[in-house]
Protein backbone atom coordinates (compact mmCIF):
# COMPACT_ATOMS: atom_id res chain seq x y z
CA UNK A 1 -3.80 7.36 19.45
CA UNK A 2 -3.44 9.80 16.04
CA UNK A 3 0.02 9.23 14.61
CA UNK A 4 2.42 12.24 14.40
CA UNK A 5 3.97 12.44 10.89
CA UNK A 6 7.58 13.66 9.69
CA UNK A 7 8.57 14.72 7.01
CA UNK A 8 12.18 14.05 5.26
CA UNK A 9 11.75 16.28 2.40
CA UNK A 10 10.71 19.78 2.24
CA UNK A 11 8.49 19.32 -0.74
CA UNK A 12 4.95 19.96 -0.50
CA UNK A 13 1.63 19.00 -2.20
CA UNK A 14 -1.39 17.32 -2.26
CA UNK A 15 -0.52 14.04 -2.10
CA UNK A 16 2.23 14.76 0.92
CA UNK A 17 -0.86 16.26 2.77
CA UNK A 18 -2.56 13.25 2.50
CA UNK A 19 0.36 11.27 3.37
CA UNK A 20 0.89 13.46 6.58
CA UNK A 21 -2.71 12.49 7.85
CA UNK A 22 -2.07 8.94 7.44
CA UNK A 23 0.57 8.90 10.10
CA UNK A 24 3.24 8.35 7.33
CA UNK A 25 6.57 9.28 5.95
CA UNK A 26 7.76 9.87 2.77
CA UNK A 27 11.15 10.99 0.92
CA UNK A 28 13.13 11.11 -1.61
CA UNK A 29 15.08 7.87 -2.56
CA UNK A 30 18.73 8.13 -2.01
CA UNK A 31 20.98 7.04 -4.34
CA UNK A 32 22.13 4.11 -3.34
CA UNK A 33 18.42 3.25 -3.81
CA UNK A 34 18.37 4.06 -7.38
CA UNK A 35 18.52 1.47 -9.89
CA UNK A 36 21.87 1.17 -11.42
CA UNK A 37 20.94 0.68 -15.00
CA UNK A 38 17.50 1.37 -16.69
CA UNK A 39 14.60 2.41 -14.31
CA UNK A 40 10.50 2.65 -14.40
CA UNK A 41 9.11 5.56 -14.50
CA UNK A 42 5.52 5.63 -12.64
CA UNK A 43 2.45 7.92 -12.56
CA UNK A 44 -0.12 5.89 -10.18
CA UNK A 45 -3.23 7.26 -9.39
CA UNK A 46 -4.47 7.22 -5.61
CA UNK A 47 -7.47 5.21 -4.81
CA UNK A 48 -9.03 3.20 -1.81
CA UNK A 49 -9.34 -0.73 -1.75
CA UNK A 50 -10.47 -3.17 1.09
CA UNK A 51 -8.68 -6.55 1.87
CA UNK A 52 -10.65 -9.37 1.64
CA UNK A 53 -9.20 -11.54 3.44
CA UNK A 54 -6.73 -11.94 6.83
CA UNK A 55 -3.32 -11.69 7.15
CA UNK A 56 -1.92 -13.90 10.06
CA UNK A 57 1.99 -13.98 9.94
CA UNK A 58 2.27 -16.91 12.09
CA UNK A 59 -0.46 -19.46 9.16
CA UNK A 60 0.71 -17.57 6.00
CA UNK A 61 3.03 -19.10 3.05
CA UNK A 62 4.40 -17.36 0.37
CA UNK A 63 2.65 -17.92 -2.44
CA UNK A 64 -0.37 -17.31 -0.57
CA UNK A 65 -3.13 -15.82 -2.96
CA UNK A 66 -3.89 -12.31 -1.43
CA UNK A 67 -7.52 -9.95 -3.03
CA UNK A 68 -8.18 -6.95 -2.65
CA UNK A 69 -11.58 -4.74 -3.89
CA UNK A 70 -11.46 -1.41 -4.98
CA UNK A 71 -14.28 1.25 -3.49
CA UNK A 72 -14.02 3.65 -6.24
CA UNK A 73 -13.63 3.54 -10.32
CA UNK A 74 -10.17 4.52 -11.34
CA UNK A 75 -9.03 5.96 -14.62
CA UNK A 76 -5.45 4.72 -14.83
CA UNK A 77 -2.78 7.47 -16.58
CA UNK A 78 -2.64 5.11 -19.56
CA UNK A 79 -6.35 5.34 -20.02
CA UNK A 80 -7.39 1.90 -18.43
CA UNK A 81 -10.87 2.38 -16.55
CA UNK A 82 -10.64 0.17 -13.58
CA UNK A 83 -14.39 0.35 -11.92
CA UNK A 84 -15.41 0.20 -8.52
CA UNK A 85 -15.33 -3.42 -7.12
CA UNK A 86 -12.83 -4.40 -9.74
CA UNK A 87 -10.36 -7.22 -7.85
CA UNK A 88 -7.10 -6.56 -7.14
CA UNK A 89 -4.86 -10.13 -7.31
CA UNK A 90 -1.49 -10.53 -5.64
CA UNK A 91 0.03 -13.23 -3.38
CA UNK A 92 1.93 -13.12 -0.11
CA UNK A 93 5.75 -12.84 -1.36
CA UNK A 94 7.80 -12.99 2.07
CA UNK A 95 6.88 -14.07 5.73
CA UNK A 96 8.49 -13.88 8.96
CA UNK A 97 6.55 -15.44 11.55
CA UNK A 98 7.46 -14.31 15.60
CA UNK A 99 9.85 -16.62 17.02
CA UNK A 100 9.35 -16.21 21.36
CA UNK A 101 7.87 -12.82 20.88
CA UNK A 102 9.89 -11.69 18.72
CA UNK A 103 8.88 -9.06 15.01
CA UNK A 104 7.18 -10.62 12.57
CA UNK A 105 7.56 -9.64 8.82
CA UNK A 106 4.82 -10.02 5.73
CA UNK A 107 5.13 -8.83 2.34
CA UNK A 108 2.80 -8.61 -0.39
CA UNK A 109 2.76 -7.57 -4.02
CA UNK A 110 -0.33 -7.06 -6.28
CA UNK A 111 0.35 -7.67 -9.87
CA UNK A 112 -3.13 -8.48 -11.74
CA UNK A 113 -6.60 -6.55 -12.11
CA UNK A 114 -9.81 -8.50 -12.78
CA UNK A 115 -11.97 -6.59 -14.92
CA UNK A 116 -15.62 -6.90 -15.29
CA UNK A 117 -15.85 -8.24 -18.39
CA UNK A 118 -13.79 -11.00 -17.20
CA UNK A 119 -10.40 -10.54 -18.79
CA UNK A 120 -7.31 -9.70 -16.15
CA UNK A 121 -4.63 -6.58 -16.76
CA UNK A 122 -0.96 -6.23 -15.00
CA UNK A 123 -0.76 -3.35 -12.63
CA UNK A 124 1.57 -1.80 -10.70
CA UNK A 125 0.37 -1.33 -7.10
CA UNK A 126 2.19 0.60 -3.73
CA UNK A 127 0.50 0.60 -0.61
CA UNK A 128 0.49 3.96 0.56
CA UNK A 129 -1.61 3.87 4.10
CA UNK A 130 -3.37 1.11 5.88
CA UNK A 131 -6.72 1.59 7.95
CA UNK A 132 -9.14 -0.06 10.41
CA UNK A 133 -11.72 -1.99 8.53
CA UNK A 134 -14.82 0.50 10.31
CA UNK A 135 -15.38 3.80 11.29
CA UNK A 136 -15.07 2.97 14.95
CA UNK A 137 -11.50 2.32 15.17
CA UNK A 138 -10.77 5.22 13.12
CA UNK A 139 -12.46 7.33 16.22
CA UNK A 140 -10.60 5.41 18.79
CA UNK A 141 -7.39 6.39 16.81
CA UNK A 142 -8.12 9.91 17.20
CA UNK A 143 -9.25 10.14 13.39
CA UNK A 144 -12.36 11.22 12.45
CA UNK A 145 -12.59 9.41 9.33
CA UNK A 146 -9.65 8.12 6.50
CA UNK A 147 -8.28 10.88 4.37
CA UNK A 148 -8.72 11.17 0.67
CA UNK A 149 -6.39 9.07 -1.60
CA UNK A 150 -3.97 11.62 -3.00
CA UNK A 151 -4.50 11.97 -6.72
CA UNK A 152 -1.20 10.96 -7.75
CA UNK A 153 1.64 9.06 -6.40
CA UNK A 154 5.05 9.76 -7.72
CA UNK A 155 8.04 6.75 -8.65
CA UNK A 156 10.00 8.54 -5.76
CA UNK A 157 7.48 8.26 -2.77
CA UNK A 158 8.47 5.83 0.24
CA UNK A 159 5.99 5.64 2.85
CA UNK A 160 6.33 4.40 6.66
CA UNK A 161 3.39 4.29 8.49
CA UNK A 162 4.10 4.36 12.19
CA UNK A 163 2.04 1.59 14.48
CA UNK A 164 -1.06 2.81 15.88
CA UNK A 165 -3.34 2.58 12.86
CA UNK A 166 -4.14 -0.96 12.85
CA UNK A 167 -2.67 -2.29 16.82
CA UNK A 168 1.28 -2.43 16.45
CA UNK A 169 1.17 -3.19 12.52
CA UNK A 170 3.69 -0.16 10.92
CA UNK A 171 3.35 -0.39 7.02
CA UNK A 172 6.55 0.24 4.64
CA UNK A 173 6.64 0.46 0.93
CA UNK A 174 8.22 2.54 -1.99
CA UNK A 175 7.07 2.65 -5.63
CA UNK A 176 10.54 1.68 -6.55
CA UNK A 177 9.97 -1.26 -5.07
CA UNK A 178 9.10 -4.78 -6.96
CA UNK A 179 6.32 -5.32 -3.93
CA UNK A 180 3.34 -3.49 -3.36
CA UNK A 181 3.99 -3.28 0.82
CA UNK A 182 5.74 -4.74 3.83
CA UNK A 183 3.88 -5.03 7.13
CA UNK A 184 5.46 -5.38 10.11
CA UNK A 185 4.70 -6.08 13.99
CA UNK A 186 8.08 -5.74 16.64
CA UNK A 187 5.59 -7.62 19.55
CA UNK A 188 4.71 -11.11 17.71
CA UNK A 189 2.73 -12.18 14.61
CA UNK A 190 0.87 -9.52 13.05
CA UNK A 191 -2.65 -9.99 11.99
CA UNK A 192 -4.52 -7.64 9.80
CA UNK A 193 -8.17 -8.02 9.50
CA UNK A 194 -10.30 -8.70 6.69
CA UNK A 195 -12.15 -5.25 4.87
CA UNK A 196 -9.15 -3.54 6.13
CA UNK A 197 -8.77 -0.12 3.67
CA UNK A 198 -5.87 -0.15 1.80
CA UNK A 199 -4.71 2.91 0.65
CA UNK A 200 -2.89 2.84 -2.63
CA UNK A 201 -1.54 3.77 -5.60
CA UNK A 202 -2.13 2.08 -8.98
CA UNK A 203 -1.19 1.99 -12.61
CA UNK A 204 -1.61 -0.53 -15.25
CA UNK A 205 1.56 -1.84 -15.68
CA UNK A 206 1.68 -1.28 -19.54
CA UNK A 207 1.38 2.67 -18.59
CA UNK A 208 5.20 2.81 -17.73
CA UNK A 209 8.13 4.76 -19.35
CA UNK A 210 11.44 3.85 -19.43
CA UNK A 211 14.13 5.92 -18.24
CA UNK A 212 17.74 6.09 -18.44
């Protein structure tokens, strides 16, 4: 089943197009959002990653170590080349498990590249779209194929993917958020496959601003 998209802010662009195939929404924080005192400014780029391992509500921990593999070579804003196959590191930072059928809740945030050479950067990663793991599902979905990553993603996107993508998985997340994305399922423990795409946006968390 393709997802339908909305919209909660007229703005228009690239990256909203690409947001708009994924099933998603996006808008504008509201204030009582907004930090109160000093916040992050961020200018991630878009890229695609696959998970490589499973997510299973009902055995995870927080804590739980959580990889992911980029597809593509990224040039950060800051200048940081990330290549393709460069690991993603993060851990599983809140779990609901189903309790008699009931939602389950998972979060995740990704906080650490692994470069080539062997040495590990901070980043700053938002999960922007989640995707079947092959080609097949995509078609079953109604989608011929996953869009493009946008090029960049904005500190004021918020996304929420819609179930449908991956079974009744929805995905939220918002760059002004600490974690990188929250996965939910409202019929039981959610389980998300491993080489699942992630959709993202990334930026080496030394490539920040401050603003007031």
């Amino acid at each position: 089943m393709k997802l339908a998209a909305l919209l909660r802010n007229g703005s228009w662009g690239v990256a909203a197009a690409s947001l708009l195939c994924a099933g998603a929404v996006w808008a504008q924080p509201t204030a009582n959002t907004q930090p109160s005192t000093m916040q992050r400014s961020w200018n991630l780029i878009g890229a695609n990653a696959r998970l490589q391992q499973k997510l299973d509500a009902k055995t995870a921990h927080r804590g739980q170590t959580v990889e992911a593999k980029l597809n593509s070579t990224v040039n950060t804003a800051s200048g940081m080349r990330l290549d393709r196959g460069t690991e993603l590191w993060g851990k599983v930072d809140r779990v609901q498990a189903s309790m008699d059928g009931g939602p389950s809740t998972l979060s995740v945030v990704f906080t650490r590249a692994q470069l080539k050479n062997g040495h590990s950067i901070p980043v700053k990663v938002t999960v922007i779209g989640v995707y079947p793991s092959d080609e097949e599902q995509l078609a079953v979905n109604g989608d011929e194929t996953m869009p493009a990553a946008p090029r960049h993603v904005s500190s004021n996107f918020r996304v929420d993917q819609q179930p449908g993508m991956i079974g009744h998985v929805s995905l939220h997340s918002a760059v002004e958020s600490r974690e990188s994305a929250t996965f939910r399922d409202a019929r039981g423990n959610l389980k998300i496959g491993r080489g699942t795409y992630l959709q993202l946006g990334i930026a080496s968390a030394n490539g920040s601003s401050l603003q007031g």
